[in-house]
PDB file of N, CA and C in Angstrom:
ATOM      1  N   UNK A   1     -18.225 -12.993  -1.320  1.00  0.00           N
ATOM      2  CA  UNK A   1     -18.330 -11.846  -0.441  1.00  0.00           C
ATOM      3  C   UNK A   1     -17.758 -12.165   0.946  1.00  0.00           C
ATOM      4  N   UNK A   2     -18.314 -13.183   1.367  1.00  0.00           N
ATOM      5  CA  UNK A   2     -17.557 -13.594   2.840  1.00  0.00           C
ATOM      6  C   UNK A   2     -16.215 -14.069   3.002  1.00  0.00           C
ATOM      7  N   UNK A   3     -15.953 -14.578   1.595  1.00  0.00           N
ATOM      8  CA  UNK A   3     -14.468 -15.013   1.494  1.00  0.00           C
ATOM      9  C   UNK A   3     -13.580 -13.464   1.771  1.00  0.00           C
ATOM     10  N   UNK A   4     -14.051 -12.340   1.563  1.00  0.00           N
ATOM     11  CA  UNK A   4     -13.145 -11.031   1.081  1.00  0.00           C
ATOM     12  C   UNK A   4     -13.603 -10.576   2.381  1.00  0.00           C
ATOM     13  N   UNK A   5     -14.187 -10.829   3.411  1.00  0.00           N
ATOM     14  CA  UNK A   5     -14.446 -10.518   4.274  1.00  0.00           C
ATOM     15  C   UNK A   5     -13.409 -10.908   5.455  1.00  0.00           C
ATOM     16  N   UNK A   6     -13.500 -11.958   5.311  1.00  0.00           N
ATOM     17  CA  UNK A   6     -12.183 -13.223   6.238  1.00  0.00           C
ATOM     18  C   UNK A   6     -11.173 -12.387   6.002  1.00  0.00           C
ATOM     19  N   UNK A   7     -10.595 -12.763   4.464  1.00  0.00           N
ATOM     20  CA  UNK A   7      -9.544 -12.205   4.052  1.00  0.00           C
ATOM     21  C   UNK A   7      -9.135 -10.859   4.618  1.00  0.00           C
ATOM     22  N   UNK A   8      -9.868  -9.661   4.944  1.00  0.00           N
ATOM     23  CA  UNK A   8      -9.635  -8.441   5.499  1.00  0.00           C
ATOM     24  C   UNK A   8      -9.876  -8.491   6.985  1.00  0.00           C
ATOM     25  N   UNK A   9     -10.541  -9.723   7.811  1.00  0.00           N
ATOM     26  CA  UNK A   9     -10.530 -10.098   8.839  1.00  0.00           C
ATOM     27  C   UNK A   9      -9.189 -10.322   9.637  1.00  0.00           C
ATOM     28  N   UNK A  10      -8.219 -11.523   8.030  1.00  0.00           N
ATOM     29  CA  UNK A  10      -7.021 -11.871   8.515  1.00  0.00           C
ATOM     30  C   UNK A  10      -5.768 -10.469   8.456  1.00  0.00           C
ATOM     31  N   UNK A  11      -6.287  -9.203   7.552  1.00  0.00           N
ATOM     32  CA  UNK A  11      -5.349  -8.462   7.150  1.00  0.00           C
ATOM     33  C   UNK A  11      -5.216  -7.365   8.713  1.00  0.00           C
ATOM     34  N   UNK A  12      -6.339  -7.296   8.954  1.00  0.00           N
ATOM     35  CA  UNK A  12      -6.538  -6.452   9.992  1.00  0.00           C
ATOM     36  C   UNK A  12      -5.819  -6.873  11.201  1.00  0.00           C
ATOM     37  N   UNK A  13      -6.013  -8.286  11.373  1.00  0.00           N
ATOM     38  CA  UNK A  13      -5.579  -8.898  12.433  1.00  0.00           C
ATOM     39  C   UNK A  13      -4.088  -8.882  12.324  1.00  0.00           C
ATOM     40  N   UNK A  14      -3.439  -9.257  11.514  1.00  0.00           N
ATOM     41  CA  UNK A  14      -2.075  -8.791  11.315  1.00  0.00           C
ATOM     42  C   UNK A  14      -1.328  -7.004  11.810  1.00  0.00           C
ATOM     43  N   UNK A  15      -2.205  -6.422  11.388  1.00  0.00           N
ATOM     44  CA  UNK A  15      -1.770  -4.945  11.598  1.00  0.00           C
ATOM     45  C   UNK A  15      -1.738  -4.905  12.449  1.00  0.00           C
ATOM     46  N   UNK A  16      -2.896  -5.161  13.697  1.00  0.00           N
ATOM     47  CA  UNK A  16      -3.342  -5.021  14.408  1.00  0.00           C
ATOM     48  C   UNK A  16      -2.399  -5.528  15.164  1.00  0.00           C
ATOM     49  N   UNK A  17      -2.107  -6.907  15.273  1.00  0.00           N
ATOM     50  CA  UNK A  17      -0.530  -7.123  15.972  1.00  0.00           C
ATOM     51  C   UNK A  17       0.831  -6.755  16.159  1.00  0.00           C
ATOM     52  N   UNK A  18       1.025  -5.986  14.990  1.00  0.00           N
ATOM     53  CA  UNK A  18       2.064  -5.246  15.106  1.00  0.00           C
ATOM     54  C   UNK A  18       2.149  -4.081  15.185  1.00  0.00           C
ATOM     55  N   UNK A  19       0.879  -3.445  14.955  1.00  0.00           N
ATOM     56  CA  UNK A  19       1.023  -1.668  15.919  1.00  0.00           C
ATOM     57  C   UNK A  19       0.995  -2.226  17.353  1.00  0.00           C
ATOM     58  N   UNK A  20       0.545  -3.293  17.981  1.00  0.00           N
ATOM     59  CA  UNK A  20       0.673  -3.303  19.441  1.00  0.00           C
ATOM     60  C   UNK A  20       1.579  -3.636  19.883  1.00  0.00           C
ATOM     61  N   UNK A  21       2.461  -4.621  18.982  1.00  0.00           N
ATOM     62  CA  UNK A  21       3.917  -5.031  19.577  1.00  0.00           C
ATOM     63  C   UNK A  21       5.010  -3.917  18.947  1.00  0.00           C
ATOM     64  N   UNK A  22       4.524  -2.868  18.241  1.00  0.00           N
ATOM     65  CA  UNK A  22       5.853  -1.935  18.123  1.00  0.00           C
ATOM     66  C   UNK A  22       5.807  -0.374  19.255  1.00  0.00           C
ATOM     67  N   UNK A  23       4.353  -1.247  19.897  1.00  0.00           N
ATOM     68  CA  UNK A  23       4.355   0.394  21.513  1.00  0.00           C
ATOM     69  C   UNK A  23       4.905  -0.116  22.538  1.00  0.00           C
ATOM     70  N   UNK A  24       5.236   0.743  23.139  1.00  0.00           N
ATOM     71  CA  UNK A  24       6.613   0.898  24.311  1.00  0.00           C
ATOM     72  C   UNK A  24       5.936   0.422  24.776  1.00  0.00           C
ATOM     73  N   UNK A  25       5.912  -0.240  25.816  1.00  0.00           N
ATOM     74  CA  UNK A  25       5.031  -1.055  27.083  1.00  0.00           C
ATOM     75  C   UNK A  25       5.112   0.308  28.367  1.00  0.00           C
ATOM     76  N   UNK A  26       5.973   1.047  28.574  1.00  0.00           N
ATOM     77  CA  UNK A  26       5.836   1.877  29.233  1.00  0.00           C
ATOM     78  C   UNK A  26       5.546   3.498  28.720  1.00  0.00           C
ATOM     79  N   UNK A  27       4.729   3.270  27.702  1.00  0.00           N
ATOM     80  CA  UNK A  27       4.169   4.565  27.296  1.00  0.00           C
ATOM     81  C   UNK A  27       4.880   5.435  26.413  1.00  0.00           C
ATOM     82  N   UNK A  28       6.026   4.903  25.964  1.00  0.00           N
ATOM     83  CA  UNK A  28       6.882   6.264  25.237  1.00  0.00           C
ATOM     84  C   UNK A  28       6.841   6.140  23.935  1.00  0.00           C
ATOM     85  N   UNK A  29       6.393   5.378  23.707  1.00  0.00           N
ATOM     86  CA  UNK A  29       6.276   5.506  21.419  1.00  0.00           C
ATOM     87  C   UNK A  29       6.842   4.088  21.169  1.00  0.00           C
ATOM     88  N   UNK A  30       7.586   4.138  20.354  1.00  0.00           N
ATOM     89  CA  UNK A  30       7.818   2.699  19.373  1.00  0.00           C
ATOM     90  C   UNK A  30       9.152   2.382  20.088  1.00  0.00           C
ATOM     91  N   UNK A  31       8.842   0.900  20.288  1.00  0.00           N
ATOM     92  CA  UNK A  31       9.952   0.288  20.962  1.00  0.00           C
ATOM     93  C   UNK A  31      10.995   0.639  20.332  1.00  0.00           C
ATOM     94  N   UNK A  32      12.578   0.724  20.687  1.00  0.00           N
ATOM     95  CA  UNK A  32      13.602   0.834  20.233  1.00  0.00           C
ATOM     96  C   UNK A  32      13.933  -0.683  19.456  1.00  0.00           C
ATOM     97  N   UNK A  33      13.297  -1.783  19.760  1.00  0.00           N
ATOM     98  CA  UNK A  33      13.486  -2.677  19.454  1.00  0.00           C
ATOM     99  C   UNK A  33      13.609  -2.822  17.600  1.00  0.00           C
ATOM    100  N   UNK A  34      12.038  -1.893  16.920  1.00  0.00           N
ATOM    101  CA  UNK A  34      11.785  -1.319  15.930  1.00  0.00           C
ATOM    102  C   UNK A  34      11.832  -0.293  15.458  1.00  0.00           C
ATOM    103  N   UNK A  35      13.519   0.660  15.746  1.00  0.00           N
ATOM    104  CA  UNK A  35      13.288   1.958  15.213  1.00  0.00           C
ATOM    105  C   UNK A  35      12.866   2.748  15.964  1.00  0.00           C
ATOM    106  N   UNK A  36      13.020   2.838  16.834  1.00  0.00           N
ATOM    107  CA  UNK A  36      11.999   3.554  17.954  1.00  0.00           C
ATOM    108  C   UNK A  36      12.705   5.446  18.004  1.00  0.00           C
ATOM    109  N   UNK A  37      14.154   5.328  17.820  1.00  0.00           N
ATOM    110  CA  UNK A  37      14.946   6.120  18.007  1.00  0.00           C
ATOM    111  C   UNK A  37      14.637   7.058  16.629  1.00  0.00           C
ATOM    112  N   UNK A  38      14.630   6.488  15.306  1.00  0.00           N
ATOM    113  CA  UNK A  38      14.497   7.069  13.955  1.00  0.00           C
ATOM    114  C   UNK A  38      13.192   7.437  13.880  1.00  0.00           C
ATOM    115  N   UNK A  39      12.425   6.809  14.927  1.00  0.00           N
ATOM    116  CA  UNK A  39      11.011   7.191  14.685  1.00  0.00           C
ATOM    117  C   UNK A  39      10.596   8.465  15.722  1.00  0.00           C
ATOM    118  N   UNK A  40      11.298   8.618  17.051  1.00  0.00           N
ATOM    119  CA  UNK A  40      10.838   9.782  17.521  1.00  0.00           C
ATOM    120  C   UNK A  40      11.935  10.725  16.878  1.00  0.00           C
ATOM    121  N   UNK A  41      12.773  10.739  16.423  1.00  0.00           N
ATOM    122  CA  UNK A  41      13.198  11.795  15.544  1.00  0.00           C
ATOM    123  C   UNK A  41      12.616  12.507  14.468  1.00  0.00           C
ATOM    124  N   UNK A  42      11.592  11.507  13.550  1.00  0.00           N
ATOM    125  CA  UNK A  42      10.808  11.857  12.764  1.00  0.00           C
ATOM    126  C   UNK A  42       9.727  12.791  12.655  1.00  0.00           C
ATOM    127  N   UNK A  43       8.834  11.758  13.958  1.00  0.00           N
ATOM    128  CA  UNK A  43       7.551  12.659  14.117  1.00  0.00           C
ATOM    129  C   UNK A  43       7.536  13.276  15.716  1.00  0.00           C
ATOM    130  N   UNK A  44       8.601  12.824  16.211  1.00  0.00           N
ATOM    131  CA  UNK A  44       8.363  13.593  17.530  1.00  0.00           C
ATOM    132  C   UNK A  44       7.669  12.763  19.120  1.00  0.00           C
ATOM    133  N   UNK A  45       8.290  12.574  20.076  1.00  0.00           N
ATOM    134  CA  UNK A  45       7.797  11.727  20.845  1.00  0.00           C
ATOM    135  C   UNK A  45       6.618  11.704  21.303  1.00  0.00           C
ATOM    136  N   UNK A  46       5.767  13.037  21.668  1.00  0.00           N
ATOM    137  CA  UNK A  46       4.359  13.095  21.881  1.00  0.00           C
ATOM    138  C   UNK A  46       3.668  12.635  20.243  1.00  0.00           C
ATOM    139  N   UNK A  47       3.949  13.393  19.073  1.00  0.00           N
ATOM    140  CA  UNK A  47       3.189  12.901  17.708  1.00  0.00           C
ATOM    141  C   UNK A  47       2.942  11.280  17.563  1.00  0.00           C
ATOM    142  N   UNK A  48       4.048  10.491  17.846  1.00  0.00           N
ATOM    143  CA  UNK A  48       4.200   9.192  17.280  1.00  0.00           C
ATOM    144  C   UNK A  48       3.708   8.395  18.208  1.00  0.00           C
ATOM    145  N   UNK A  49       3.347   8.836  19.167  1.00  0.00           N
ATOM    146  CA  UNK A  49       2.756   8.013  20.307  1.00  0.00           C
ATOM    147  C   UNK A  49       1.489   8.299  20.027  1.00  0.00           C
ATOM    148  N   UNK A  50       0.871   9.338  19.910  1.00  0.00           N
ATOM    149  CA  UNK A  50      -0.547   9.362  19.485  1.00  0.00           C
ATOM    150  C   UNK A  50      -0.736   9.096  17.918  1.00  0.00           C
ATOM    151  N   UNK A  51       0.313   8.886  17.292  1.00  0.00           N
ATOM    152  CA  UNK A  51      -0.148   7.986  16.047  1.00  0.00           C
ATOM    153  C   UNK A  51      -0.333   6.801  15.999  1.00  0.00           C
ATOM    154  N   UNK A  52       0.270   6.233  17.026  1.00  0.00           N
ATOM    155  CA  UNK A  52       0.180   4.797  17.034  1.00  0.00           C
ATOM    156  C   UNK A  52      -0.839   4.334  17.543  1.00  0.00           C
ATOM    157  N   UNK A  53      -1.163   5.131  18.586  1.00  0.00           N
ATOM    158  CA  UNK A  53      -2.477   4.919  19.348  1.00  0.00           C
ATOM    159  C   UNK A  53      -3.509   4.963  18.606  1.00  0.00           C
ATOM    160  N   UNK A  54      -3.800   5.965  17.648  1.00  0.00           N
ATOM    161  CA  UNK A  54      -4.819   5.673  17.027  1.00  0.00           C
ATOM    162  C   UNK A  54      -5.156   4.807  15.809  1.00  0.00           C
ATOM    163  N   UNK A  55      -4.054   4.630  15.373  1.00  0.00           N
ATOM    164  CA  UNK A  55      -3.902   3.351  14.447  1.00  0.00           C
ATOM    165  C   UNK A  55      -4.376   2.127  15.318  1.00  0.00           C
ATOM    166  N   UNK A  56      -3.917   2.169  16.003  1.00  0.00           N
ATOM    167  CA  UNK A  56      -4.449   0.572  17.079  1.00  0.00           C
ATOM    168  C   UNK A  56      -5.834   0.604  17.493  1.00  0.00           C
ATOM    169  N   UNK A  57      -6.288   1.945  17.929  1.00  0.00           N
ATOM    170  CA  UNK A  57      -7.764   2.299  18.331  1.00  0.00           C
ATOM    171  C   UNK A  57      -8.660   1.611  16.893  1.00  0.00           C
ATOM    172  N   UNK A  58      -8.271   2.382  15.513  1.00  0.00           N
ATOM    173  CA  UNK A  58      -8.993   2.261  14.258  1.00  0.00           C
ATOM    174  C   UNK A  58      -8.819   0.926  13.696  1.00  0.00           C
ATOM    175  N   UNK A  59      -8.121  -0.080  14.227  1.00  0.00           N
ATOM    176  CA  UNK A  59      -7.735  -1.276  13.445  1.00  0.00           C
ATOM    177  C   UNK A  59      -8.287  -2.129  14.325  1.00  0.00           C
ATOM    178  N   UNK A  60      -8.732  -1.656  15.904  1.00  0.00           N
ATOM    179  CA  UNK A  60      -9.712  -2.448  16.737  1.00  0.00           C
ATOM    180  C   UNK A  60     -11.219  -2.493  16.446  1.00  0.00           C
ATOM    181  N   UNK A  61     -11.446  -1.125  16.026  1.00  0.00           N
ATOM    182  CA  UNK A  61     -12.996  -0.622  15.684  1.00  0.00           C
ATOM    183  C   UNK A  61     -12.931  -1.382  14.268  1.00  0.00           C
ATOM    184  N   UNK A  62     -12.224  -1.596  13.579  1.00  0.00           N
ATOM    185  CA  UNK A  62     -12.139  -2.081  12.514  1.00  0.00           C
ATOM    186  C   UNK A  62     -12.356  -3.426  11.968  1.00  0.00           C
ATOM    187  N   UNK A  63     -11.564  -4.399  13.435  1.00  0.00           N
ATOM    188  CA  UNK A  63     -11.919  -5.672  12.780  1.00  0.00           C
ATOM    189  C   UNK A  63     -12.956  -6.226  13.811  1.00  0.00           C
ATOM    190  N   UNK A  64     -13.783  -4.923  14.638  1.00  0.00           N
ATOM    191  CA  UNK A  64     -14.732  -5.449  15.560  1.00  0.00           C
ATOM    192  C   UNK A  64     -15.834  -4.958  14.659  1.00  0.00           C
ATOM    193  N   UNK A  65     -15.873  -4.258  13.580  1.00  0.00           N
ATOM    194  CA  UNK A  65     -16.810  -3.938  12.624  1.00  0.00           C
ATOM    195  C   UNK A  65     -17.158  -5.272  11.884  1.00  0.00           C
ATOM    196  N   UNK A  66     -15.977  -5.142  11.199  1.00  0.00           N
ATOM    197  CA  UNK A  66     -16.055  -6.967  10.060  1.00  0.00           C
ATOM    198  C   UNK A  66     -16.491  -8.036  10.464  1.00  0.00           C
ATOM    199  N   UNK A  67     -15.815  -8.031  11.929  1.00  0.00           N
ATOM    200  CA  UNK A  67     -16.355  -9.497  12.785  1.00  0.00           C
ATOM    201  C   UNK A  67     -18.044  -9.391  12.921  1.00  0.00           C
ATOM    202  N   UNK A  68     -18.311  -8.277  12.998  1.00  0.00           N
ATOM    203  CA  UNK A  68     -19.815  -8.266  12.941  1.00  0.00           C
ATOM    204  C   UNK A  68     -20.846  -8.511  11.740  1.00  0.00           C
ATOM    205  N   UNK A  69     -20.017  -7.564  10.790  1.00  0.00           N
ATOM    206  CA  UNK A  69     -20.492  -8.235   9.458  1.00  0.00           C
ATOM    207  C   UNK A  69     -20.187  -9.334   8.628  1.00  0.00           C
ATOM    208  N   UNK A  70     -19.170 -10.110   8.986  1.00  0.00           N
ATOM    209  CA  UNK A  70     -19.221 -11.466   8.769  1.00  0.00           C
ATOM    210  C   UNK A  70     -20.273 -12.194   9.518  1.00  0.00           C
ATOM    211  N   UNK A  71     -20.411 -12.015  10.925  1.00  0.00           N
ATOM    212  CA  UNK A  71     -21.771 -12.979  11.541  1.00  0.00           C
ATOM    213  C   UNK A  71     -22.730 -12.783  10.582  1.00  0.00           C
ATOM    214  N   UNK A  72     -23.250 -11.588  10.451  1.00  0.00           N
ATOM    215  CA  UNK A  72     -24.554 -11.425   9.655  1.00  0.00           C
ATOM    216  C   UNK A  72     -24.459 -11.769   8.524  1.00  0.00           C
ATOM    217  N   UNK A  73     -23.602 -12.205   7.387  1.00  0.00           N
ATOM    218  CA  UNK A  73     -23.705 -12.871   6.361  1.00  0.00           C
ATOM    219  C   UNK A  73     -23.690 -14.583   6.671  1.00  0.00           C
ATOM    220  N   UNK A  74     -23.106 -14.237   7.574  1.00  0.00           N
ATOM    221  CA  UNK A  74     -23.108 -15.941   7.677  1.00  0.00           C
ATOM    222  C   UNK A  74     -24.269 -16.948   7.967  1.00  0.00           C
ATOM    223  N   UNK A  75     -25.068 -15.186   9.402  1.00  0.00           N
ATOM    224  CA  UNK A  75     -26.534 -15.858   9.561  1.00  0.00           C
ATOM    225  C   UNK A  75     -27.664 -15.825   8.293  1.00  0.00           C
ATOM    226  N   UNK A  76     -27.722 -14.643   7.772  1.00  0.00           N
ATOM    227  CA  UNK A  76     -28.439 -14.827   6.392  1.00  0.00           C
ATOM    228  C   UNK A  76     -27.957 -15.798   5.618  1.00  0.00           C
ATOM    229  N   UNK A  77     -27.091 -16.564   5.573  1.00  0.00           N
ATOM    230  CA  UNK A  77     -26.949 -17.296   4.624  1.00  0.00           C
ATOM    231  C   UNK A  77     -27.751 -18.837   5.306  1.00  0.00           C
ATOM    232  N   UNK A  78     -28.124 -18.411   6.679  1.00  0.00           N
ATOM    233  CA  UNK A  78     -28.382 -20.070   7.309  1.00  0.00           C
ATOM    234  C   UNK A  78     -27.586 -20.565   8.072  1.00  0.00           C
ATOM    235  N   UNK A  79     -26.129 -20.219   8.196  1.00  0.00           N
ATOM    236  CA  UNK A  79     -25.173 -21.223   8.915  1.00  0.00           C
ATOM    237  C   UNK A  79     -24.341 -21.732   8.351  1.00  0.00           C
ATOM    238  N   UNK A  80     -24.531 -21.673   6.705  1.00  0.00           N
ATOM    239  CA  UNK A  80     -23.546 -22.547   5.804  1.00  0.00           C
ATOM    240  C   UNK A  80     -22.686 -21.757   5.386  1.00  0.00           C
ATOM    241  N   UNK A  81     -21.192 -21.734   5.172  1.00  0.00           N
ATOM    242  CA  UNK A  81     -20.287 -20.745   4.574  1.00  0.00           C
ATOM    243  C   UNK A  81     -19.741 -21.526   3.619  1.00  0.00           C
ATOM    244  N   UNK A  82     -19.804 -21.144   2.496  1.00  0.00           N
ATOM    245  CA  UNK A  82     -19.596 -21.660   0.889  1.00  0.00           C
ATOM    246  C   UNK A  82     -18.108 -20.551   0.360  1.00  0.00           C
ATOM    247  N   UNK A  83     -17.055 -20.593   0.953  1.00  0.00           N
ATOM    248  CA  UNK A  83     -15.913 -20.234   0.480  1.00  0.00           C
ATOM    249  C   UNK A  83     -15.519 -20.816  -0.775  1.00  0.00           C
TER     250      UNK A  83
END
């Protein structure tokens, strides 16, 4: 159980790095660096900026959820983690 826990600990954390390194640093949507151009064509420069945002919002709440429920298995278990 805690092993699949980590594991979605490490998956999150991944996402989580790259919705933040594909936002404009100055507010405008997805860096050009990644598409940025094909991407406000797509969904539109106000849409894709608040998509991203909330992908980053939900993948923060997300692995600040797990991180919590990994402690608590770890403390019920005593301290010992048996991966």
């Amino acid at each position: 159980m805690l092993t699949g826990i980590i594991l979605l600990i490490a998956l999150v954390c991944i996402l989580l790095m790259g919705a933040v390194l594909i936002q404009n640093p100055k507010g405008g949507g997805i860096d050009s660096t990644f598409g940025g151009s094909q991407a406000n064509q797509m969904f539109g420069a106000a849409k894709q900026t608040d998509f991203i945002e909330k992908i980053t919002w939900y993948l923060a709440a997300a692995l600040f959820i797990l991180c919590i429920i990994a402690a608590r298995l770890v403390s019920a278990t005593g301290g010992s983690i048996d991966l």
